[in-house]
N, C-alpha and C. Protein backbone atom coordinates (compact mmCIF):
# COMPACT_ATOMS: atom_id res chain seq x y z
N UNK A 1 60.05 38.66 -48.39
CA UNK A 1 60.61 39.64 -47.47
C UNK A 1 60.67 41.00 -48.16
N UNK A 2 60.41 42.10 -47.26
CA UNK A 2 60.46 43.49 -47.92
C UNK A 2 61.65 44.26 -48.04
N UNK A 3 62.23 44.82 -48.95
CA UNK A 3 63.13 45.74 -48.67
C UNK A 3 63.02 47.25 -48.25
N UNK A 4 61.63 46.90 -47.64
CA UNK A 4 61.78 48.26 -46.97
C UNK A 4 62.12 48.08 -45.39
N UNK A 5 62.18 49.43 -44.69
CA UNK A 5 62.49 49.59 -43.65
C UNK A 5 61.46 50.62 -42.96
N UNK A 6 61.10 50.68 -41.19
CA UNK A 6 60.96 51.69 -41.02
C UNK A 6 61.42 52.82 -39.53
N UNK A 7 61.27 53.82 -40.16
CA UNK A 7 62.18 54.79 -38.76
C UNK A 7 61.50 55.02 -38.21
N UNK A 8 61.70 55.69 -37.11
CA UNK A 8 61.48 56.56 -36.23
C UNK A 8 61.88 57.66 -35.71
N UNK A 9 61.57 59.09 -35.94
CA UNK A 9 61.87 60.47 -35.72
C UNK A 9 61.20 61.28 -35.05
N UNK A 10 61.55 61.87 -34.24
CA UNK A 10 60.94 63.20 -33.16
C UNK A 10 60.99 64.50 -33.99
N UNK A 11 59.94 65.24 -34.30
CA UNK A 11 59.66 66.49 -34.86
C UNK A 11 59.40 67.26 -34.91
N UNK A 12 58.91 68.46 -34.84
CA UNK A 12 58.15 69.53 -33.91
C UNK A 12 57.05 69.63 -34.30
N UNK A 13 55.82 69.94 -34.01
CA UNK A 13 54.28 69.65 -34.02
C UNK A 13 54.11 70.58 -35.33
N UNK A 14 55.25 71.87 -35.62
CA UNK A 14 54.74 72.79 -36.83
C UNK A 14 55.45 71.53 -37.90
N UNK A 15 56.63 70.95 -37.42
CA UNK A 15 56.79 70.06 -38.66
C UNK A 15 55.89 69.10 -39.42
N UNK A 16 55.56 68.54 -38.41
CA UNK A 16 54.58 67.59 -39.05
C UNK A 16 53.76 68.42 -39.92
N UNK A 17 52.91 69.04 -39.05
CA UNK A 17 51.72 69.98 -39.80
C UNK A 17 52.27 70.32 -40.78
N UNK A 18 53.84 71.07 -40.83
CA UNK A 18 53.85 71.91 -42.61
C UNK A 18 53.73 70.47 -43.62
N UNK A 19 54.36 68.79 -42.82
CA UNK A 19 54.29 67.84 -44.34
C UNK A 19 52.98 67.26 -44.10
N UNK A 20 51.90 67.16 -43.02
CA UNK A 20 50.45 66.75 -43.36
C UNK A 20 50.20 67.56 -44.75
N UNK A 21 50.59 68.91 -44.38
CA UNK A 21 49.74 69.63 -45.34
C UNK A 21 50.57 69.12 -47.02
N UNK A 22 51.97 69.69 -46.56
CA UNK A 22 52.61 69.02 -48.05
C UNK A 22 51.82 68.36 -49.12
N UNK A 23 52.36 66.48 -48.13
CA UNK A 23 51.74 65.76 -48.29
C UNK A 23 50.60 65.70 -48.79
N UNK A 24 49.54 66.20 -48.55
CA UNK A 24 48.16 66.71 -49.03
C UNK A 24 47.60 67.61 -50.19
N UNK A 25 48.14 68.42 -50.02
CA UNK A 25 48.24 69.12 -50.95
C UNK A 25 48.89 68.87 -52.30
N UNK A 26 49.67 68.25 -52.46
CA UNK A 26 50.21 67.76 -53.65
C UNK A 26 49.85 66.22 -53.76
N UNK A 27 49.19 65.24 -53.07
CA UNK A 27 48.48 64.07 -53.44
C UNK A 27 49.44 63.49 -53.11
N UNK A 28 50.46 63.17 -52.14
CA UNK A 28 51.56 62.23 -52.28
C UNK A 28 51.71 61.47 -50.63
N UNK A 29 51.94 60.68 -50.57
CA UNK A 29 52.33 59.76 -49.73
C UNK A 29 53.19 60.35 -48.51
N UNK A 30 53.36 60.73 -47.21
CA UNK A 30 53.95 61.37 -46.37
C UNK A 30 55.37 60.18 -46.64
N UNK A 31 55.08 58.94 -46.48
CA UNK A 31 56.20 58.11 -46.70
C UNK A 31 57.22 58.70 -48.01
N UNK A 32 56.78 59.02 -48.86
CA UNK A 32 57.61 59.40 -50.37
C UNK A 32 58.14 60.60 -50.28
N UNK A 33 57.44 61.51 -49.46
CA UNK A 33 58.25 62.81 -49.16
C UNK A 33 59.45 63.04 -48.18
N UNK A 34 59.06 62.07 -46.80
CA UNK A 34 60.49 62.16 -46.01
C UNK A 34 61.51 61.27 -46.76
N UNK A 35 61.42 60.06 -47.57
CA UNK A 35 62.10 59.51 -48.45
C UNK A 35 62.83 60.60 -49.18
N UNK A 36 62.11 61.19 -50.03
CA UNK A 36 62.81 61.96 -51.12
C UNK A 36 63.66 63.03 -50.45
N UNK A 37 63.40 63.50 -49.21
CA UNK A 37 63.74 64.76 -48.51
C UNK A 37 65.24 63.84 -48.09
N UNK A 38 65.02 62.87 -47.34
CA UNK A 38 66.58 62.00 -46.72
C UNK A 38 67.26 62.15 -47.75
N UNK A 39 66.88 61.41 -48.93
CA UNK A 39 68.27 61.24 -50.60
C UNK A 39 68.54 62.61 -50.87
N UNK A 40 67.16 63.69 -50.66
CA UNK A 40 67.86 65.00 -51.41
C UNK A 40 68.78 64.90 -50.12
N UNK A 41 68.63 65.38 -49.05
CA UNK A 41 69.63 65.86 -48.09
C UNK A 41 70.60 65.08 -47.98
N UNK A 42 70.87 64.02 -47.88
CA UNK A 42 72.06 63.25 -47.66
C UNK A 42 73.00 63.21 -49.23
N UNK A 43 73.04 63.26 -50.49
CA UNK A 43 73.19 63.94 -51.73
C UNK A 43 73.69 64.69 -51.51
N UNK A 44 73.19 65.66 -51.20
CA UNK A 44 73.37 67.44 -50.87
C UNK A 44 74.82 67.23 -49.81
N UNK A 45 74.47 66.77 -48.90
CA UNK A 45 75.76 66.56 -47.68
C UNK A 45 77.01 65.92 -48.29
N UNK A 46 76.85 64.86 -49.37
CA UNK A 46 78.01 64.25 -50.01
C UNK A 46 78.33 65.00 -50.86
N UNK A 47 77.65 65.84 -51.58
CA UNK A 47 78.48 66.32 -52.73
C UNK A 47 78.83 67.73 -52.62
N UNK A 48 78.45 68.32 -51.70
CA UNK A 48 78.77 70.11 -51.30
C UNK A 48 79.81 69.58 -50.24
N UNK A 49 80.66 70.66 -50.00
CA UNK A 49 81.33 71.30 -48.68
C UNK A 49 80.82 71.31 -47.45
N UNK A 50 81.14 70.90 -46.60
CA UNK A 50 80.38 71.67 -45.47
C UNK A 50 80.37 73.19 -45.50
N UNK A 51 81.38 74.14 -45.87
CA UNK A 51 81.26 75.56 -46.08
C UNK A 51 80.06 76.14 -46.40
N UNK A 52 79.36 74.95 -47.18
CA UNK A 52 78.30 75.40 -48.81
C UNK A 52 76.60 75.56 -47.92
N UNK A 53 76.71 74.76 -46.54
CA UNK A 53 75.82 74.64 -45.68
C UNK A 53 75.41 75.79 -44.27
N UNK A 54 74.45 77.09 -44.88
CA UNK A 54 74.53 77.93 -43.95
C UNK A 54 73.33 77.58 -42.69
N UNK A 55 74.32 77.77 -41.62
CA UNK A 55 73.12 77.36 -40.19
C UNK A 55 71.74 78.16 -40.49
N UNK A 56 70.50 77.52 -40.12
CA UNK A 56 69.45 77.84 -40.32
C UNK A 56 68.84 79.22 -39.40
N UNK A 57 70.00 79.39 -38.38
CA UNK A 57 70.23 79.97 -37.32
C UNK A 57 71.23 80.65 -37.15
N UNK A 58 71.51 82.48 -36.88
CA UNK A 58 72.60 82.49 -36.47
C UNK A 58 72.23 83.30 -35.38
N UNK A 59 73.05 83.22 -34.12
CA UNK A 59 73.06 83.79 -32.66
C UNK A 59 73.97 84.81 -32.72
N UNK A 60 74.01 85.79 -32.43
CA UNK A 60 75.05 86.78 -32.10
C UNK A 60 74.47 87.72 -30.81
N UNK A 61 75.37 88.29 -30.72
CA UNK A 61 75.17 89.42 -29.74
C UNK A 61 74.70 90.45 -29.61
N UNK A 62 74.44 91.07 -28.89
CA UNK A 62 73.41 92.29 -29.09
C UNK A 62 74.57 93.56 -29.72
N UNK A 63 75.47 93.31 -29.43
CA UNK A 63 76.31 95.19 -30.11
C UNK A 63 76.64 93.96 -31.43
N UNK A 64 77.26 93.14 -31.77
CA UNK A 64 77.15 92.18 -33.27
C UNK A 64 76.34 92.88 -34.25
N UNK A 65 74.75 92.44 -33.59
CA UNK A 65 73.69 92.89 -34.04
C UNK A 65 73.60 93.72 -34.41
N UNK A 66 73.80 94.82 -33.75
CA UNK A 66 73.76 96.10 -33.97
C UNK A 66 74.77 96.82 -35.15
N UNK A 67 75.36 96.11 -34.99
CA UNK A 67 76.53 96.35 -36.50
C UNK A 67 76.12 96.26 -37.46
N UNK A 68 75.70 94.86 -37.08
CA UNK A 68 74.92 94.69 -38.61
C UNK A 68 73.65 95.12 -39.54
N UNK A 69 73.07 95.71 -38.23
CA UNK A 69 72.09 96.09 -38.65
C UNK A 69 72.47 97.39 -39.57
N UNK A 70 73.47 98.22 -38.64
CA UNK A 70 73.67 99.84 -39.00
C UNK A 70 74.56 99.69 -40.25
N UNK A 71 75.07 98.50 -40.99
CA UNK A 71 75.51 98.65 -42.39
C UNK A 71 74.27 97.86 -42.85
N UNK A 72 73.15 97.25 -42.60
CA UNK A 72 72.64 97.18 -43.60
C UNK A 72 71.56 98.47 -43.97
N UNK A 73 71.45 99.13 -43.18
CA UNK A 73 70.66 100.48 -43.28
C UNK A 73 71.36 101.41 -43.89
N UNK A 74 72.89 101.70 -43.37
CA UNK A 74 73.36 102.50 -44.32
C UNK A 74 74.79 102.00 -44.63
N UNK A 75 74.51 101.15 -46.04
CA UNK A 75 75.89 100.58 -46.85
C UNK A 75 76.35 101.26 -47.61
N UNK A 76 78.05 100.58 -47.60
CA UNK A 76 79.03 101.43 -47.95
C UNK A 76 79.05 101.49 -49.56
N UNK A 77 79.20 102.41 -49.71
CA UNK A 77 79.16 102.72 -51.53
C UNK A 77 80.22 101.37 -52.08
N UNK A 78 79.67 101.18 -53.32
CA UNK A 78 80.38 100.01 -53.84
C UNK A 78 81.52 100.33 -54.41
N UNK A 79 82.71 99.25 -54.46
CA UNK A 79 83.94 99.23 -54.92
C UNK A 79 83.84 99.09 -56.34
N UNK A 80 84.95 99.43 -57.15
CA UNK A 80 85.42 99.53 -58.66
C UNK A 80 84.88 97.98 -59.31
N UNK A 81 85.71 96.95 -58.36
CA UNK A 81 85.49 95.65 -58.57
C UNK A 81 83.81 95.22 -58.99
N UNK A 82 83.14 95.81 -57.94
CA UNK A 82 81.94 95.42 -57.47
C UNK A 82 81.09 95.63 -59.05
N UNK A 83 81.32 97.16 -59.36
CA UNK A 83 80.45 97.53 -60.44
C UNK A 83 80.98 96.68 -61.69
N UNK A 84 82.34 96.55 -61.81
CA UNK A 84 82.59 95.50 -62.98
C UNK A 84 81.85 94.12 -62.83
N UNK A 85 81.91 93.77 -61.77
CA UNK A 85 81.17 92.33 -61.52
C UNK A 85 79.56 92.50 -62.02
N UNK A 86 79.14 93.77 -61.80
CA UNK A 86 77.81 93.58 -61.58
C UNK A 86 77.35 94.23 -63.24
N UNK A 87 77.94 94.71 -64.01
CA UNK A 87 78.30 94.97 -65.29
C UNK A 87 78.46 94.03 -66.18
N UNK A 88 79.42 92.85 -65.82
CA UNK A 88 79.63 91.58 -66.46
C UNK A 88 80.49 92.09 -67.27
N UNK A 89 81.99 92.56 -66.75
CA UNK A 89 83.01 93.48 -67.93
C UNK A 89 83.49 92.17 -67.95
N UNK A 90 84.46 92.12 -68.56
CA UNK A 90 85.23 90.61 -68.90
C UNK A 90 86.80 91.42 -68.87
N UNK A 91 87.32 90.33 -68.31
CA UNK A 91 88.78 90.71 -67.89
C UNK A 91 89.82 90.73 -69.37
């Protein structure tokens, strides 16, 4: 008897294609890569926060947006803190 198992998953047609190619490109087994991808990710899920996990996606609103955009175009001069941090002063 085997101790393996097998699934079944719905994916999006670019998914597959980016692990055909993976897969291919590095000589490896499509089976060994969604393997290794489940343990990394499920690993990853047990031992981080959920905090530590940013959506791959974020939705906002159009004036949101627009906020954000207009500080990242023109940001605010940095704080005292900031330059010590980025200095590496030691407390």
């Amino acid at each position: 008897m085997s101790n393996e198992s097998q699934i079944s998953a719905t994916i999006s047609a670019t998914t597959k294609e980016l692990l055909d190619r993976f897969a291919e490109s590095h000589g490896l087994k499509k089976n060994f890569v969604v393997e290794q991808a489940l343990l990394f990710f499920m690993n990853a899920r047990r031992e981080l926060p959920d905090e530590a996990f940013v959506p791959a996606r974020i939705i906002l609103e159009d004036e949101s947006f627009d906020r954000i955009v207009a500080k990242l175009e023109e940001p605010p001069a940095p704080v005292e803190a900031l330059r010590e941090l980025m200095r590496g002063s030691k407390d």
